[in-house]
N, C-alpha and C. Protein backbone atom coordinates (compact mmCIF):
# COMPACT_ATOMS: atom_id res chain seq x y z
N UNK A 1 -5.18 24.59 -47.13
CA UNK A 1 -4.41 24.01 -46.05
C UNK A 1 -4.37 22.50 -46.24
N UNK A 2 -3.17 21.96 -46.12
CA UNK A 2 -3.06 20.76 -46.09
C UNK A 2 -3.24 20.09 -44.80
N UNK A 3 -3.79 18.62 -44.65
CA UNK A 3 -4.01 17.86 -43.72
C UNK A 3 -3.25 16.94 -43.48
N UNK A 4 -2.95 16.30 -42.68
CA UNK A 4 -1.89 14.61 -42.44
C UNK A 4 -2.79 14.03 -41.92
N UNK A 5 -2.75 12.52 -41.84
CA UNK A 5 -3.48 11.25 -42.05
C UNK A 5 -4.04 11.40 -40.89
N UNK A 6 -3.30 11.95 -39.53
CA UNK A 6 -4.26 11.72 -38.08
C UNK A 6 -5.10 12.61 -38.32
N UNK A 7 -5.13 13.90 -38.74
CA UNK A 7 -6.48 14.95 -38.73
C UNK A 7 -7.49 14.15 -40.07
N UNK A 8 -7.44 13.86 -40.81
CA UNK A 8 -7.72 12.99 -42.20
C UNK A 8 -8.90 12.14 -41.11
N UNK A 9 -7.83 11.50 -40.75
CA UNK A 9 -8.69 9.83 -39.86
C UNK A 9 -9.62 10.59 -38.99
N UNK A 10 -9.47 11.02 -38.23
CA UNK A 10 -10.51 11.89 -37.03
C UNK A 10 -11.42 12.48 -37.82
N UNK A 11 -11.16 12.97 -38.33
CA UNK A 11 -12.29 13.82 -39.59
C UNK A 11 -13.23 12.84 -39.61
N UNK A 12 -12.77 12.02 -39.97
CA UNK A 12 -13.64 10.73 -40.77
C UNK A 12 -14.20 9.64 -39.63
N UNK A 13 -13.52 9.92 -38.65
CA UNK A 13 -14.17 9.13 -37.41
C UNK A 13 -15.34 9.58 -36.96
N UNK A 14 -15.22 11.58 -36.80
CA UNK A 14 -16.12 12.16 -36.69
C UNK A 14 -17.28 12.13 -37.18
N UNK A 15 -16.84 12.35 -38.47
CA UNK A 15 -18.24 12.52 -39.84
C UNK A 15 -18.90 11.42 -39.60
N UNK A 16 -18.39 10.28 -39.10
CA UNK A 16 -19.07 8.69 -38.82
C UNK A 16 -19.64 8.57 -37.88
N UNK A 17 -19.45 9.22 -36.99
CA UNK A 17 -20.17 8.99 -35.77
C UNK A 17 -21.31 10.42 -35.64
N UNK A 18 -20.94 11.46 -36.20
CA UNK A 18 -22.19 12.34 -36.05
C UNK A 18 -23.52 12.07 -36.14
N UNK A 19 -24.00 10.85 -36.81
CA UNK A 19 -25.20 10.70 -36.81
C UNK A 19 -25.67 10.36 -35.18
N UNK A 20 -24.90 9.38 -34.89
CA UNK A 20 -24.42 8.91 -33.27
C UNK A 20 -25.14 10.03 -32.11
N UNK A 21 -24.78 11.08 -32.25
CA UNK A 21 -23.91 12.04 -31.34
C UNK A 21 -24.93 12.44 -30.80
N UNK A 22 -26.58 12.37 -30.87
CA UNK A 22 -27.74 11.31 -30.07
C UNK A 22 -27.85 10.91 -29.33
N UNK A 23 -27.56 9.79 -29.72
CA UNK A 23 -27.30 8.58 -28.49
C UNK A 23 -25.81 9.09 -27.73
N UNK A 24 -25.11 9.45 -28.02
CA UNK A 24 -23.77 9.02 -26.78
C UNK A 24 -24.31 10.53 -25.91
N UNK A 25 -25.04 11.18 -26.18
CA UNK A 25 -25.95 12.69 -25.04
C UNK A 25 -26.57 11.22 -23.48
N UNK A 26 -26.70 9.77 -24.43
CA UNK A 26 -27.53 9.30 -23.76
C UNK A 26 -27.25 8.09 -22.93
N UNK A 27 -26.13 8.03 -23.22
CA UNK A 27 -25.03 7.14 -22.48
C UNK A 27 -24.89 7.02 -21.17
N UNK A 28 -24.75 6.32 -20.30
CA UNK A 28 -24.82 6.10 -19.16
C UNK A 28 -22.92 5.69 -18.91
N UNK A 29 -22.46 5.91 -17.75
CA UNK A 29 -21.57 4.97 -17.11
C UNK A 29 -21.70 3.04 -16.85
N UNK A 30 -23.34 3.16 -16.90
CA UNK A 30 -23.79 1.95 -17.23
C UNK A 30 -23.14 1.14 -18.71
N UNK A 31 -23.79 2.14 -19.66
CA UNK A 31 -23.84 1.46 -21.08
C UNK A 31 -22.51 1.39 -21.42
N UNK A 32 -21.49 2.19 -21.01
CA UNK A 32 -20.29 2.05 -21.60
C UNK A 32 -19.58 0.58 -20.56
N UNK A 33 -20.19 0.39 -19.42
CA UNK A 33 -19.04 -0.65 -18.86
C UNK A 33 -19.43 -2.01 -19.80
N UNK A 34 -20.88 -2.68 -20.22
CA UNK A 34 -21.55 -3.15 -21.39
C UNK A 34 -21.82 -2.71 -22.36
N UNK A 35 -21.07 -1.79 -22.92
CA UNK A 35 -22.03 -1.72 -24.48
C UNK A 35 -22.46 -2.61 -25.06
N UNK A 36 -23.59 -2.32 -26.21
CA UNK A 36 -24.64 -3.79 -26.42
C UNK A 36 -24.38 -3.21 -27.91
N UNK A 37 -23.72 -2.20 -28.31
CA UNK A 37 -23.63 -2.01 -29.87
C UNK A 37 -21.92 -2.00 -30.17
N UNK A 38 -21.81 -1.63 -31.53
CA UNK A 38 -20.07 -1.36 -31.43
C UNK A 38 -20.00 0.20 -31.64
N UNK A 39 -21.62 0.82 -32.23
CA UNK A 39 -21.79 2.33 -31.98
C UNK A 39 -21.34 2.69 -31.07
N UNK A 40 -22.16 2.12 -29.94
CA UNK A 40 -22.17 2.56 -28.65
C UNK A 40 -20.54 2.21 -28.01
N UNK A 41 -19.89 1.52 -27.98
CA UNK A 41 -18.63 1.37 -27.65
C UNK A 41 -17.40 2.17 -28.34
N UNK A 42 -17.50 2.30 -29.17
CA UNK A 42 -17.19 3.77 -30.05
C UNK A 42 -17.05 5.03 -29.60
N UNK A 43 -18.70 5.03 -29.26
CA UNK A 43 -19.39 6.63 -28.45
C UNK A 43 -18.50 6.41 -27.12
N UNK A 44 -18.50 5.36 -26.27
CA UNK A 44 -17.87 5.37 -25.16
C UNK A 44 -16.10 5.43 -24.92
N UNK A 45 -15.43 4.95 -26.16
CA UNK A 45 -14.42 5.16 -25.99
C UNK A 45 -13.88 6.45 -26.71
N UNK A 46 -14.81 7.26 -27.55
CA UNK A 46 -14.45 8.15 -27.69
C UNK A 46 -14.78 9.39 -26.44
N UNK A 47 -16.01 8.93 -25.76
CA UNK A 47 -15.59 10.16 -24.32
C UNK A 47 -14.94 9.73 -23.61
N UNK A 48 -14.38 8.44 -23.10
CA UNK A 48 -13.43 8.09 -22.04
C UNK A 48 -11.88 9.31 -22.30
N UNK A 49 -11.44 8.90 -24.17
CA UNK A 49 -10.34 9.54 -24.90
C UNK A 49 -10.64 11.04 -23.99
N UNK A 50 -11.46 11.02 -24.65
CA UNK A 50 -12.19 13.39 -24.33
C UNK A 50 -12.08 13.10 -22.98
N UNK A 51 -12.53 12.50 -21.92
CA UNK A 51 -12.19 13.00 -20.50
C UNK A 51 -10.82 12.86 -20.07
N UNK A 52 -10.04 11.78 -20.83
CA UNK A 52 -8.50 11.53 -20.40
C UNK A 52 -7.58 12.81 -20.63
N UNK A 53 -8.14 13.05 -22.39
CA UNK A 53 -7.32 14.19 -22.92
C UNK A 53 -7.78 15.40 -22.12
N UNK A 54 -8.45 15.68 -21.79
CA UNK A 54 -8.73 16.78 -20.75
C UNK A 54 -8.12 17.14 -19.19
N UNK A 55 -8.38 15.88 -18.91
CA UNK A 55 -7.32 15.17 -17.37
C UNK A 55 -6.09 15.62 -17.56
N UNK A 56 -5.62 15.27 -18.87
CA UNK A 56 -3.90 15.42 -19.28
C UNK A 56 -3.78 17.11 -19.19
N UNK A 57 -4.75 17.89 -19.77
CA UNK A 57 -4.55 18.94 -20.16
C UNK A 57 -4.68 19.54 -19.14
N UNK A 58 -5.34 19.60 -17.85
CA UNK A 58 -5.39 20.36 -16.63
C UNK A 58 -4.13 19.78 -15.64
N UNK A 59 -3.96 18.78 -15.84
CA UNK A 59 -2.68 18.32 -15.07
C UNK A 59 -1.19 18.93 -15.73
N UNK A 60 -1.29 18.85 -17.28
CA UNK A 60 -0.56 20.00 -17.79
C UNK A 60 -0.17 21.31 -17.32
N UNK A 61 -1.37 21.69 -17.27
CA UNK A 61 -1.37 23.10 -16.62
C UNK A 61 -1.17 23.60 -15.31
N UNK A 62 -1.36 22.48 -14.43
CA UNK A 62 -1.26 22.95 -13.37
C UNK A 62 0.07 22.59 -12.84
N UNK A 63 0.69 21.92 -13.61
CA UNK A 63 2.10 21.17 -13.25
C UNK A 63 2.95 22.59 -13.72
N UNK A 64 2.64 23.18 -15.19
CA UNK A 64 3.25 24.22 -15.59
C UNK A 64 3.38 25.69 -14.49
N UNK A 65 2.41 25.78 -13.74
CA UNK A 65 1.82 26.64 -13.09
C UNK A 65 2.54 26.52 -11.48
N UNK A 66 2.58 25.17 -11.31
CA UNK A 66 3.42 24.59 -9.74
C UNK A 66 4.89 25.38 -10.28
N UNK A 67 5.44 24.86 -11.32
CA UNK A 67 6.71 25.19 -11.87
C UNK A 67 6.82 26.75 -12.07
N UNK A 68 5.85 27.26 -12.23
CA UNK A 68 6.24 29.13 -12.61
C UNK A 68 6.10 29.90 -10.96
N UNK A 69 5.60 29.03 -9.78
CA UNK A 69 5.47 29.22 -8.49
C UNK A 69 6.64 29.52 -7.92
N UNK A 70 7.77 30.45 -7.61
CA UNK A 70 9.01 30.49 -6.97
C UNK A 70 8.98 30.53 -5.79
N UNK A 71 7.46 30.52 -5.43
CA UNK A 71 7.32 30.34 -3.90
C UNK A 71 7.97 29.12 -3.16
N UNK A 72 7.38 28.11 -3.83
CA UNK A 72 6.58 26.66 -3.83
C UNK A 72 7.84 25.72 -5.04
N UNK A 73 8.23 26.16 -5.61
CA UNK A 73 9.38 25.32 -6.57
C UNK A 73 10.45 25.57 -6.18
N UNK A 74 11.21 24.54 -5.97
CA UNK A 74 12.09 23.54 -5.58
C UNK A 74 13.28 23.57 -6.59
N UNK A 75 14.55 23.86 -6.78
CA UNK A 75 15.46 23.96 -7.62
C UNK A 75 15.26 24.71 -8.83
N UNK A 76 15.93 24.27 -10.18
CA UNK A 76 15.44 25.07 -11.61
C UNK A 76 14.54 25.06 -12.38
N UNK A 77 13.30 25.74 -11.47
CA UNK A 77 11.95 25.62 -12.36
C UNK A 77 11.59 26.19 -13.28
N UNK A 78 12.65 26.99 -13.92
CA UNK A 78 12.50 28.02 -15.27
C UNK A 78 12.65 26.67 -16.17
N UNK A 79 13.94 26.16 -15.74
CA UNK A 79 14.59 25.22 -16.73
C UNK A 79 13.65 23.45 -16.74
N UNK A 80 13.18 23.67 -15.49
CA UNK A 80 12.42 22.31 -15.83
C UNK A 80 11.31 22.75 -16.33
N UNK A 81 10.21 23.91 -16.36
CA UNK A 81 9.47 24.23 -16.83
C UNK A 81 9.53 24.03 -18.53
N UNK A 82 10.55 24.64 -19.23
CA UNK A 82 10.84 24.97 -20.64
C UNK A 82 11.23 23.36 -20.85
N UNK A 83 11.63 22.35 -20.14
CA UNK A 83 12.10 21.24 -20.50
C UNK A 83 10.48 20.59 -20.58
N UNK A 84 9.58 20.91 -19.62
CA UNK A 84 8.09 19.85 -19.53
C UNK A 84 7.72 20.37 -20.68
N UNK A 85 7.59 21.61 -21.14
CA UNK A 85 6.73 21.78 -22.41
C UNK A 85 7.02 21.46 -23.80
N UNK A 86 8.50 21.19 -23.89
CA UNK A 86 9.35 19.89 -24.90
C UNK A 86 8.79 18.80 -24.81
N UNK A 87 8.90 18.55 -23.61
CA UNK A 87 8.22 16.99 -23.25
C UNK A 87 6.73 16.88 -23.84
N UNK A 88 6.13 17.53 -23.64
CA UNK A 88 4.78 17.46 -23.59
C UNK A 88 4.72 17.99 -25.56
N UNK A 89 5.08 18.73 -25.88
CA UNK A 89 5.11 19.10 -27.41
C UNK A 89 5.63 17.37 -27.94
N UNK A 90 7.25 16.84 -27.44
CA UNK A 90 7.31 15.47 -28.17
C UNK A 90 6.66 14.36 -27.84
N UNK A 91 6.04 14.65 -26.58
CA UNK A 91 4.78 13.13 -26.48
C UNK A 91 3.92 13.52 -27.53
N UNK A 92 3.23 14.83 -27.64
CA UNK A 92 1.91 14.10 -28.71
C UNK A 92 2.84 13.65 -30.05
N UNK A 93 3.35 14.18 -30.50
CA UNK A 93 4.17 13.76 -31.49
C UNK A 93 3.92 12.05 -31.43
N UNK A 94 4.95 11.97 -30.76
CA UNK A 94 5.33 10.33 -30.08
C UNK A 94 3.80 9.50 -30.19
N UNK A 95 3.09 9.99 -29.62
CA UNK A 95 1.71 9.67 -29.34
C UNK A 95 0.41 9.80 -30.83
N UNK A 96 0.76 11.05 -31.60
CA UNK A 96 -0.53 10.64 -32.83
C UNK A 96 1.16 9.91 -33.81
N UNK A 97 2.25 9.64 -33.84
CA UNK A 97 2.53 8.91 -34.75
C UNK A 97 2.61 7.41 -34.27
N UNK A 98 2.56 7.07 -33.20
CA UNK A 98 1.90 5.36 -32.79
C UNK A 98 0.45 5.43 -32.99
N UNK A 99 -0.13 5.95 -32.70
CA UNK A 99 -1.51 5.78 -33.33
C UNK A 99 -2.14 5.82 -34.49
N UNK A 100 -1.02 6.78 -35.08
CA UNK A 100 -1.85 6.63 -36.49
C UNK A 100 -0.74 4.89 -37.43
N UNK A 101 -0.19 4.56 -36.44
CA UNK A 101 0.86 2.97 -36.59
C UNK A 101 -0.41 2.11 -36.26
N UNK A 102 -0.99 2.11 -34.97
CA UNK A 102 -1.83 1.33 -34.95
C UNK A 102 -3.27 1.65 -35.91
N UNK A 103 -3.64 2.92 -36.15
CA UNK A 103 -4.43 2.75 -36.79
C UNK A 103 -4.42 2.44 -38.35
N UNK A 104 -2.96 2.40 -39.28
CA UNK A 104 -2.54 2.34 -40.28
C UNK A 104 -2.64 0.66 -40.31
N UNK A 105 -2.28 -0.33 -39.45
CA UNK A 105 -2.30 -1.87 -39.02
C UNK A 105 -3.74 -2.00 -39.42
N UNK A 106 -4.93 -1.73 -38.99
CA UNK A 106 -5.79 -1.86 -38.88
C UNK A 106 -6.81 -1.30 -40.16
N UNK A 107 -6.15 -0.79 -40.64
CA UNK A 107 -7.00 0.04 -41.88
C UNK A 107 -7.88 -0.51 -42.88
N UNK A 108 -7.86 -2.30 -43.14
CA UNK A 108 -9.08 -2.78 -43.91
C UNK A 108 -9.51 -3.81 -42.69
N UNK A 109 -9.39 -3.29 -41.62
CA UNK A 109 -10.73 -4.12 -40.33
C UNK A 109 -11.54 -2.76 -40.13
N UNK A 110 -12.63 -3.63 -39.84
CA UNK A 110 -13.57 -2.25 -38.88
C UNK A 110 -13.66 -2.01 -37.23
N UNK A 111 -12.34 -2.32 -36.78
CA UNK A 111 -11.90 -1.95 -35.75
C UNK A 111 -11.00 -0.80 -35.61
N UNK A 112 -10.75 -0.16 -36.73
CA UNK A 112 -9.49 1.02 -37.09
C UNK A 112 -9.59 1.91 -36.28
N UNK A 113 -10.51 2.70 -35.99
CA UNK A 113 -11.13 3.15 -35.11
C UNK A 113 -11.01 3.21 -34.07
N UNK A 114 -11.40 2.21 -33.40
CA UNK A 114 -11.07 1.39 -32.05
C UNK A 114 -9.45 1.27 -31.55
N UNK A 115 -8.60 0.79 -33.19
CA UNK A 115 -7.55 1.06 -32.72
C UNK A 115 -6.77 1.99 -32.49
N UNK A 116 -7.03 2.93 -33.67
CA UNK A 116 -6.52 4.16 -33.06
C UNK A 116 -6.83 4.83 -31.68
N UNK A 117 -8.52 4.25 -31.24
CA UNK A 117 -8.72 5.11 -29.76
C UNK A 117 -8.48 4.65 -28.61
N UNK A 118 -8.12 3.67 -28.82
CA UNK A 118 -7.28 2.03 -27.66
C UNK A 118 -5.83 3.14 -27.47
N UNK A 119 -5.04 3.13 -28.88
CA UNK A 119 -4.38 4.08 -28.26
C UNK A 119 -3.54 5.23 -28.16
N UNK A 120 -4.77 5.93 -28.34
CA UNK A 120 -4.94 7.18 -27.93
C UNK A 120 -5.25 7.41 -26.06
N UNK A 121 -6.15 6.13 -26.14
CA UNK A 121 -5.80 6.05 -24.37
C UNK A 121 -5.25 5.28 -23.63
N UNK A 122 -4.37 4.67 -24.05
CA UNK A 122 -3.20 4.07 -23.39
C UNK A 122 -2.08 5.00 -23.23
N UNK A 123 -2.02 5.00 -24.01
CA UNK A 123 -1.12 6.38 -24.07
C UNK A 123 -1.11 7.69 -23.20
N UNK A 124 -2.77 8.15 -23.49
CA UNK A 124 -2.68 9.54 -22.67
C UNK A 124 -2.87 8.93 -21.33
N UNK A 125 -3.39 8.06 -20.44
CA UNK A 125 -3.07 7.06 -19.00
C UNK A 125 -1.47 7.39 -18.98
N UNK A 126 -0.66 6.46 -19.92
CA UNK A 126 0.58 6.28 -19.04
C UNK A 126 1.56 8.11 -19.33
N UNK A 127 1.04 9.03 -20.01
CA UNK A 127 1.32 10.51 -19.16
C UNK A 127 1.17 10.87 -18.82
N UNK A 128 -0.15 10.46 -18.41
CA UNK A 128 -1.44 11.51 -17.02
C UNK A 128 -0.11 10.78 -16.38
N UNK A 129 0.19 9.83 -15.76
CA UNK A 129 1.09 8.90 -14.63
C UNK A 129 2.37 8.94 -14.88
N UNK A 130 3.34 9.41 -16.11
CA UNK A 130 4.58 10.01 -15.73
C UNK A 130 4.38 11.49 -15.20
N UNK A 131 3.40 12.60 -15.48
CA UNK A 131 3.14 13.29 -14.76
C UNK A 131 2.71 13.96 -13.13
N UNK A 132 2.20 12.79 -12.66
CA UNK A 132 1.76 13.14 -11.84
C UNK A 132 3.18 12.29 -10.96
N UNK A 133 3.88 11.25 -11.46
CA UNK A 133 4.95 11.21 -10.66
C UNK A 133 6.50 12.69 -10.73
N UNK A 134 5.49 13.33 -11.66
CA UNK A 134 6.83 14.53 -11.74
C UNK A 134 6.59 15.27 -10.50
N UNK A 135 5.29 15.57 -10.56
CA UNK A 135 4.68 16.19 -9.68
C UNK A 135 4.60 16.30 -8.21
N UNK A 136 5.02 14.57 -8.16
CA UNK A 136 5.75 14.45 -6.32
C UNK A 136 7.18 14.32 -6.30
N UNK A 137 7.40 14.63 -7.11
CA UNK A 137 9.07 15.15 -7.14
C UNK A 137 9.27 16.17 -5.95
């Protein structure tokens, strides 16, 4: 099986931080608002990413789920339904090919990393928030 550069990079973000994976069990809400390492800020912005991408993914679902409701939905929810999951299939798109832009920018700093996970959560923020304005539609 072949790989592309964002699974490639994560791989390798991973394999780098596993020694880590220790310490971020040991992380506080404290340590991440100061981190005192760039490990540790790493470890923290990689669970901030994991709780966002998760946020996204239950708000996903439950937006999909409001929409399959004919109780409770409001005009063509077959058709806006099949239209959110386009949406949501061309954001990540949209989303690992700016990141792997910013992380391609960055590729002989040792912030690459960082940049790719800067945004990875900028990104998944401003769809958690076109979502949830679909949602008071």
């Amino acid at each position: 099986m072949r790989h592309g550069p964002a699974c490639v990079a994560l791989l390798a973000c991973a394999a780098a931080a596993w020694p880590l994976s220790a310490r971020a069990d040991t992380l506080t809400a404290a340590d991440c608002a100061a981190p005192t390492s760039t490990s540790d800020a790493a470890l923290c912005m990689a669970a901030e990413y994991a709780r966002l991408d998760a946020a996204l993914d239950r708000l996903q679902a439950d937006t999909a789920a409001a929409l399959a409701d004919t109780t409770d939905c409001v005009g063509d929810c077959a058709a806006a339904r099949a239209a959110l999951d386009d949406a949501q299939t061309a954001w990540r798109r949209v989303r690992t090919r700016d990141c792997d832009a910013a992380y391609a920018l960055a590729i002989d700093g040792s912030g690459r990393n960082d940049a790719r996970l800067t945004c990875l959560i900028d990104h998944t923020r401003l769809r958690i928030g076109q979502l949830q304005q679909l949602r008071a539609l």
